[in-house]
N, C-alpha and C. Protein backbone atom coordinates (compact mmCIF):
# COMPACT_ATOMS: atom_id res chain seq x y z
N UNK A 1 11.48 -11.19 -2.82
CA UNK A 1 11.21 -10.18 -1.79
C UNK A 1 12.20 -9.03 -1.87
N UNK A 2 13.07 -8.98 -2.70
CA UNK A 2 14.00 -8.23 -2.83
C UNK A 2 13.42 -6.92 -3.31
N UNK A 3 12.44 -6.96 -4.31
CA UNK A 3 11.47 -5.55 -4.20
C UNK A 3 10.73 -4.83 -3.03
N UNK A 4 11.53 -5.08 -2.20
CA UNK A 4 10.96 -4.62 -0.66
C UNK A 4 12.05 -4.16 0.16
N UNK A 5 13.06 -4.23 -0.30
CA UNK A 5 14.20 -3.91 0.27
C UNK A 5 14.50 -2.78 0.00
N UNK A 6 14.41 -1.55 1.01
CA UNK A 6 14.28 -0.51 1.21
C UNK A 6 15.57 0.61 2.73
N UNK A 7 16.07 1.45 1.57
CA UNK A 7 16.80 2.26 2.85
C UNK A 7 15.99 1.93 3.71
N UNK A 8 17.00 2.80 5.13
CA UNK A 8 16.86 2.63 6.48
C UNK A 8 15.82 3.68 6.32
N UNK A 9 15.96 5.16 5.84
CA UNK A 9 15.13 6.28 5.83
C UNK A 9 13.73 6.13 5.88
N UNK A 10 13.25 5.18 4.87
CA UNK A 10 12.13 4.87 4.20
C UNK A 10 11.40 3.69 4.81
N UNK A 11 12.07 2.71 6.01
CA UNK A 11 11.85 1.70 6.32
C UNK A 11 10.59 1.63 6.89
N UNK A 12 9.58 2.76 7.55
CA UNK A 12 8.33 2.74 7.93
C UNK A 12 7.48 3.02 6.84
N UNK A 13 7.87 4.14 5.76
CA UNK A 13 6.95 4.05 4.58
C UNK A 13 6.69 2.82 3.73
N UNK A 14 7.98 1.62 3.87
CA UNK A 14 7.94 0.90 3.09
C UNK A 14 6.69 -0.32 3.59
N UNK A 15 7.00 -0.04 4.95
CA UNK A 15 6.15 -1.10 5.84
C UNK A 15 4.77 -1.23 5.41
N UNK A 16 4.68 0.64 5.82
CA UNK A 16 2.77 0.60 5.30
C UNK A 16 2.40 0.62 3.91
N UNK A 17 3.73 0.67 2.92
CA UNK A 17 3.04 0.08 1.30
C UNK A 17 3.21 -1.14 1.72
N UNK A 18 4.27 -1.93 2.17
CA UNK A 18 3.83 -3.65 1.97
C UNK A 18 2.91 -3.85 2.59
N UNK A 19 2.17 -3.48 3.90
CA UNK A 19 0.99 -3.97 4.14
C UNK A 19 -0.39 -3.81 3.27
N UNK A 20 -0.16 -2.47 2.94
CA UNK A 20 -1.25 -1.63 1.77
C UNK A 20 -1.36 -2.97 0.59
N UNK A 21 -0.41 -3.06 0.15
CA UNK A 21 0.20 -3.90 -1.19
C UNK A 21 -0.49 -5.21 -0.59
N UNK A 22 -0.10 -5.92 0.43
CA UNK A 22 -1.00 -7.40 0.83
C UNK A 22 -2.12 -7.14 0.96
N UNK A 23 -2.82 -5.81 1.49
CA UNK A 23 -4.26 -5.79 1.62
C UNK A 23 -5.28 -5.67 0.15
N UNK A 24 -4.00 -4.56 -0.62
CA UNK A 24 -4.80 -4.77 -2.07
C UNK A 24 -4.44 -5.81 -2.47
N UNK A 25 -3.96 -6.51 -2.94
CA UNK A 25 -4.07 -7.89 -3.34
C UNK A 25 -4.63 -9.11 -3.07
N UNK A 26 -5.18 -8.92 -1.92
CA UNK A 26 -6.45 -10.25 -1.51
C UNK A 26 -7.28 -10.24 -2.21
N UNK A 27 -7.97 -11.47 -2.44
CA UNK A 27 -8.71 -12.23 -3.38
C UNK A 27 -10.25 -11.56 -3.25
N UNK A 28 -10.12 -11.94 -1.79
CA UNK A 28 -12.02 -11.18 -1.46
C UNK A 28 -11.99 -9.92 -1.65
N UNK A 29 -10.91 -9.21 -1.86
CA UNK A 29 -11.40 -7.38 -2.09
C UNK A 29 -11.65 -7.28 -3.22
N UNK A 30 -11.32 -8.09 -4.33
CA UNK A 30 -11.31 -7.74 -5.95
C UNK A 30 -12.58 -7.76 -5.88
N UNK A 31 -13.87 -7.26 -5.27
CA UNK A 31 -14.98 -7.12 -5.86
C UNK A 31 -15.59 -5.75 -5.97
N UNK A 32 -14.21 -4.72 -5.22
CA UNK A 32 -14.61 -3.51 -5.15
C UNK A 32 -13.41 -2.76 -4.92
N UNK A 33 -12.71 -3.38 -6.59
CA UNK A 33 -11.24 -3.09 -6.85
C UNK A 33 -10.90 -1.55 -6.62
N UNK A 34 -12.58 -0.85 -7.77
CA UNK A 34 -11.75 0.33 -7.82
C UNK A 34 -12.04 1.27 -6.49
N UNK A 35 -12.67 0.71 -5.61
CA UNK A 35 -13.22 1.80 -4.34
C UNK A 35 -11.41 0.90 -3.42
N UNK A 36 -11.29 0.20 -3.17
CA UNK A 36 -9.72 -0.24 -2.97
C UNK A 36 -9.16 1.01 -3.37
N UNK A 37 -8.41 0.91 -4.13
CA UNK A 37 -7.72 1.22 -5.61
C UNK A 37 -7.70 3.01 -4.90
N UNK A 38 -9.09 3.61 -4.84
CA UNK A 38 -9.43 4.95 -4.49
C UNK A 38 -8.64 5.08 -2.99
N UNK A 39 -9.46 4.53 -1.90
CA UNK A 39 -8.45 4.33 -0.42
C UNK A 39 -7.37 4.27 -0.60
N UNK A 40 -6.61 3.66 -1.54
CA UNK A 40 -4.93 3.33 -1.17
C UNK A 40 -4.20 4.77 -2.06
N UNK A 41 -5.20 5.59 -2.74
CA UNK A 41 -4.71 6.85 -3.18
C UNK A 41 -5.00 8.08 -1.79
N UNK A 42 -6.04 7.83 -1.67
CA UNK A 42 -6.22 8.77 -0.96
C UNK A 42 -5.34 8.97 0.56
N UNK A 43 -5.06 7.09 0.78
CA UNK A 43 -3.95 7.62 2.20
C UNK A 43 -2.85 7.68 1.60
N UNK A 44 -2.15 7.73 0.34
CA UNK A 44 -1.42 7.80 -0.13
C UNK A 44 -0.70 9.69 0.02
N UNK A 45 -1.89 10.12 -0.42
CA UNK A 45 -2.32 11.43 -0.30
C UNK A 45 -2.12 12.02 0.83
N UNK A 46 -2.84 11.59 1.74
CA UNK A 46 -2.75 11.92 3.26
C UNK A 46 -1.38 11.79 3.49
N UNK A 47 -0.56 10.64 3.31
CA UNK A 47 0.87 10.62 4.25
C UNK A 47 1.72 11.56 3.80
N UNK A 48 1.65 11.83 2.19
CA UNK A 48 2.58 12.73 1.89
C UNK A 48 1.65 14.75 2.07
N UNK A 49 0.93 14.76 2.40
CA UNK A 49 0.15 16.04 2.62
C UNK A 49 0.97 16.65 2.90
């Protein structure tokens, strides 16, 4: 878990990649990896706008 260990600064961005990161990685989404894959760019996109 040590790849999660993140400044204080960053500590809410880090939150919503580890949640992002557990949501892409569930088993039942791999059936529509790359529309996943697209969402986690696009709010990716959005937060840093």
């Amino acid at each position: 878990s040590d790849m999660w260990e993140l400044p204080e600064s960053v500590q809410p961005a880090g939150g919503l990649l580890r949640a992002s990161a557990e949501e892409f990685f569930r088993p039942e989404g791999s059936d529509d990896l790359p529309a996943i894959i697209r969402r986690r760019i696009d709010a990716v996109r959005e937060l840093f706008a």
